[in-house]
N, C-alpha and C. Protein backbone atom coordinates (compact mmCIF):
# COMPACT_ATOMS: atom_id res chain seq x y z
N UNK A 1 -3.79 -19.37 7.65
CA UNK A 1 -5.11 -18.80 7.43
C UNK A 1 -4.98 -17.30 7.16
N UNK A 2 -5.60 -17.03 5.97
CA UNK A 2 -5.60 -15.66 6.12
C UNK A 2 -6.75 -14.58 6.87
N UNK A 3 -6.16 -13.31 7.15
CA UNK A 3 -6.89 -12.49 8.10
C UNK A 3 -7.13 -11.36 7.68
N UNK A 4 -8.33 -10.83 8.30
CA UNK A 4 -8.90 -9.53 6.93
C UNK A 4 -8.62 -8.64 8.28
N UNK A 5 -7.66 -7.40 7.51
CA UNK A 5 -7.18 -6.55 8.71
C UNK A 5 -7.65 -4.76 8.65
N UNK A 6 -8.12 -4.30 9.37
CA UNK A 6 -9.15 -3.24 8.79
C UNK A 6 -8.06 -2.16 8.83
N UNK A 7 -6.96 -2.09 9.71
CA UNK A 7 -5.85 -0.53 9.64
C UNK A 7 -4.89 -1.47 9.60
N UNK A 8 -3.99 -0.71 8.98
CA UNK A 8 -2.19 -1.02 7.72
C UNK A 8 -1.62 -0.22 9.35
N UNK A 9 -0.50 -1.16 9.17
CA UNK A 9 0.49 0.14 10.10
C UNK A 9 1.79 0.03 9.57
N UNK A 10 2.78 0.70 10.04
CA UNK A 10 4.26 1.01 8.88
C UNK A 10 4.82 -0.78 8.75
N UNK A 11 4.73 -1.54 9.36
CA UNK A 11 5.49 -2.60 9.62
C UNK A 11 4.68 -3.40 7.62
N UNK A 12 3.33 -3.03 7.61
CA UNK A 12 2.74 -3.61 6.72
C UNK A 12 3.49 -2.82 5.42
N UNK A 13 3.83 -1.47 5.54
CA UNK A 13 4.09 -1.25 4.18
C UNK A 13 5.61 -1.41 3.77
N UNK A 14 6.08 -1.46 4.86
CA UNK A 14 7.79 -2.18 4.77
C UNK A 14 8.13 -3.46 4.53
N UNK A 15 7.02 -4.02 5.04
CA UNK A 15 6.64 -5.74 3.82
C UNK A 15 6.55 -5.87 2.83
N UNK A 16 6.00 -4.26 2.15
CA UNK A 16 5.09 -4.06 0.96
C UNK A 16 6.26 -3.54 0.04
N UNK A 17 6.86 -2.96 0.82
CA UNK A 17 7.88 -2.57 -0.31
C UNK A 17 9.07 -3.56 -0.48
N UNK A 18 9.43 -4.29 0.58
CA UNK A 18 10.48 -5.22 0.31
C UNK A 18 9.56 -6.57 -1.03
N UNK A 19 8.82 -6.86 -0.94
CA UNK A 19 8.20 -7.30 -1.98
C UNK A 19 8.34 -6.75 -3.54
N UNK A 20 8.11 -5.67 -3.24
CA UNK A 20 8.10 -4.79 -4.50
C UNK A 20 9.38 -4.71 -4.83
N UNK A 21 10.03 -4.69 -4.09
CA UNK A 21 11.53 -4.23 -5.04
C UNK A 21 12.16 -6.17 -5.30
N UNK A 22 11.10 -7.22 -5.30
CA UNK A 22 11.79 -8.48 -5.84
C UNK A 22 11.12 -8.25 -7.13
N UNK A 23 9.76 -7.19 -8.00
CA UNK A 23 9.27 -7.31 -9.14
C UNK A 23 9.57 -6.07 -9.75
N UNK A 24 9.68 -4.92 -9.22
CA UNK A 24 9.92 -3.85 -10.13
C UNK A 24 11.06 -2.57 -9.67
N UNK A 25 11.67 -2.01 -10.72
CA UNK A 25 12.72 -0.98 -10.79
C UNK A 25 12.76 -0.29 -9.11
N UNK A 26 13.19 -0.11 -8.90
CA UNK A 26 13.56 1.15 -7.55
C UNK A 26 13.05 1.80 -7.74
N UNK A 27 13.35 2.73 -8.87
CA UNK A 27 12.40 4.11 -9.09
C UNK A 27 10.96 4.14 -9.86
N UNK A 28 10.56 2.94 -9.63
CA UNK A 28 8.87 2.65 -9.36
C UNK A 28 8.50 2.61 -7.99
N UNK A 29 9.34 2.45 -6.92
CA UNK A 29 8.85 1.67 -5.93
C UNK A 29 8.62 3.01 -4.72
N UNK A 30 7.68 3.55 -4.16
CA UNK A 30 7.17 4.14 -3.54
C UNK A 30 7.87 4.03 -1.88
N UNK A 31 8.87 4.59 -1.08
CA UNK A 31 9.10 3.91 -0.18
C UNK A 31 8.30 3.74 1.28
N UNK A 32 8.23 2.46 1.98
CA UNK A 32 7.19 2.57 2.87
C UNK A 32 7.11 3.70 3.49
N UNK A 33 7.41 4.71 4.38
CA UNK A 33 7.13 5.55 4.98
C UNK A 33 6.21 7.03 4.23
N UNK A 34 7.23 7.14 2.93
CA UNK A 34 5.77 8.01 2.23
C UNK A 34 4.52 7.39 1.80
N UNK A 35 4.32 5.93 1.41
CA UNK A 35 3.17 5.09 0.91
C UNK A 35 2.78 5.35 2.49
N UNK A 36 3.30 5.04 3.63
CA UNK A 36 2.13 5.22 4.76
C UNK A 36 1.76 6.67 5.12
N UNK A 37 2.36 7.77 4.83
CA UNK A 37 1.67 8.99 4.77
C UNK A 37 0.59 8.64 4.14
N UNK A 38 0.88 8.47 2.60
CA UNK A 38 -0.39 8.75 2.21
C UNK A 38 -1.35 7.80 2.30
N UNK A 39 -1.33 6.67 3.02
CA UNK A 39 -2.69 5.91 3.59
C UNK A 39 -3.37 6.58 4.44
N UNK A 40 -2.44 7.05 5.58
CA UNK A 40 -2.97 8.13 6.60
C UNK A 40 -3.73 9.38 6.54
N UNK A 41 -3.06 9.65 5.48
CA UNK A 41 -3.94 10.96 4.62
C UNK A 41 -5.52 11.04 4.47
N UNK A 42 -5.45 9.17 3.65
CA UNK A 42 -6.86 9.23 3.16
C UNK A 42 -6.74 8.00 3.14
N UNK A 43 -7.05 6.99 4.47
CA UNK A 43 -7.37 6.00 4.09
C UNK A 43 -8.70 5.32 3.26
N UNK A 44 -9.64 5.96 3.69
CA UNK A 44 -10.74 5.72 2.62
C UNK A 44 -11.10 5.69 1.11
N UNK A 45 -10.53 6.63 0.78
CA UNK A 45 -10.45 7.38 -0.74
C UNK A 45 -9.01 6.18 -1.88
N UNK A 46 -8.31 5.87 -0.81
CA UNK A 46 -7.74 5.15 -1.78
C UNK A 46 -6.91 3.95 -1.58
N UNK A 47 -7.17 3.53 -0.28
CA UNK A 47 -7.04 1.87 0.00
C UNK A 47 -8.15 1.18 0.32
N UNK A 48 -9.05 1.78 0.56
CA UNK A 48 -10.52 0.33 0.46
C UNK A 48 -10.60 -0.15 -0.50
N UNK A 49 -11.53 -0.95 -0.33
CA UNK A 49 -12.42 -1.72 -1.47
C UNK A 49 -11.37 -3.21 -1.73
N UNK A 50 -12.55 -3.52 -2.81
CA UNK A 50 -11.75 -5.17 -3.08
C UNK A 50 -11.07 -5.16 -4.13
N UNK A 51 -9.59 -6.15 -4.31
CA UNK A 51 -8.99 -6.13 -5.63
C UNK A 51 -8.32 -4.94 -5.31
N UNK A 52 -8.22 -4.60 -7.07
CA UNK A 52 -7.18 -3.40 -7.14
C UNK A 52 -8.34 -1.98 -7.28
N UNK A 53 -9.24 -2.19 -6.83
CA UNK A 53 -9.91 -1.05 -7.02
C UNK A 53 -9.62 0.28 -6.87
N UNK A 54 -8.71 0.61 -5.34
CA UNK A 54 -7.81 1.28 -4.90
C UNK A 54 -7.24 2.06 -6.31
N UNK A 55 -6.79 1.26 -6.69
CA UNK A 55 -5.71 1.98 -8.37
C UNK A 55 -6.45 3.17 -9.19
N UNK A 56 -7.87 2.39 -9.30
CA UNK A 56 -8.78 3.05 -10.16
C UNK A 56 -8.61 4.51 -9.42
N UNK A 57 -8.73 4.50 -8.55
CA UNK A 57 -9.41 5.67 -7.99
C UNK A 57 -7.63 6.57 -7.46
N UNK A 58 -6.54 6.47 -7.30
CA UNK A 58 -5.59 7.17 -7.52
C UNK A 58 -4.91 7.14 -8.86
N UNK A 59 -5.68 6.61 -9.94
CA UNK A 59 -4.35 6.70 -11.50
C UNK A 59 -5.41 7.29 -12.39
């Protein structure tokens, strides 16, 4: 079942990146600990919302 989880913590983005590096280059891949700075930074501004909306609003 999936579960709607309202705060990311490092364990989530070290999932996130081992994922990522089975689809794209290394030096695309953001490594978890700076991707969780910058959630921490601003989680609002650019990981809410639904989909990839997130993107819109950092690219």
């Amino acid at each position: 079942m999936t579960e709607i989880v309202e705060e990311l913590t490092i364990d989530d983005f070290v999932e996130m990146e081992k994922i990522d590096h089975q689809y794209f280059p290394d030096e695309n891949i953001a490594p978890a600990k700076e991707a969780y700075k910058w959630y921490l930074k601003d989680k609002n501004a650019t990981w809410k919302g639904s989909g990839n909306s997130y993107v819109n609003k950092i690219c």
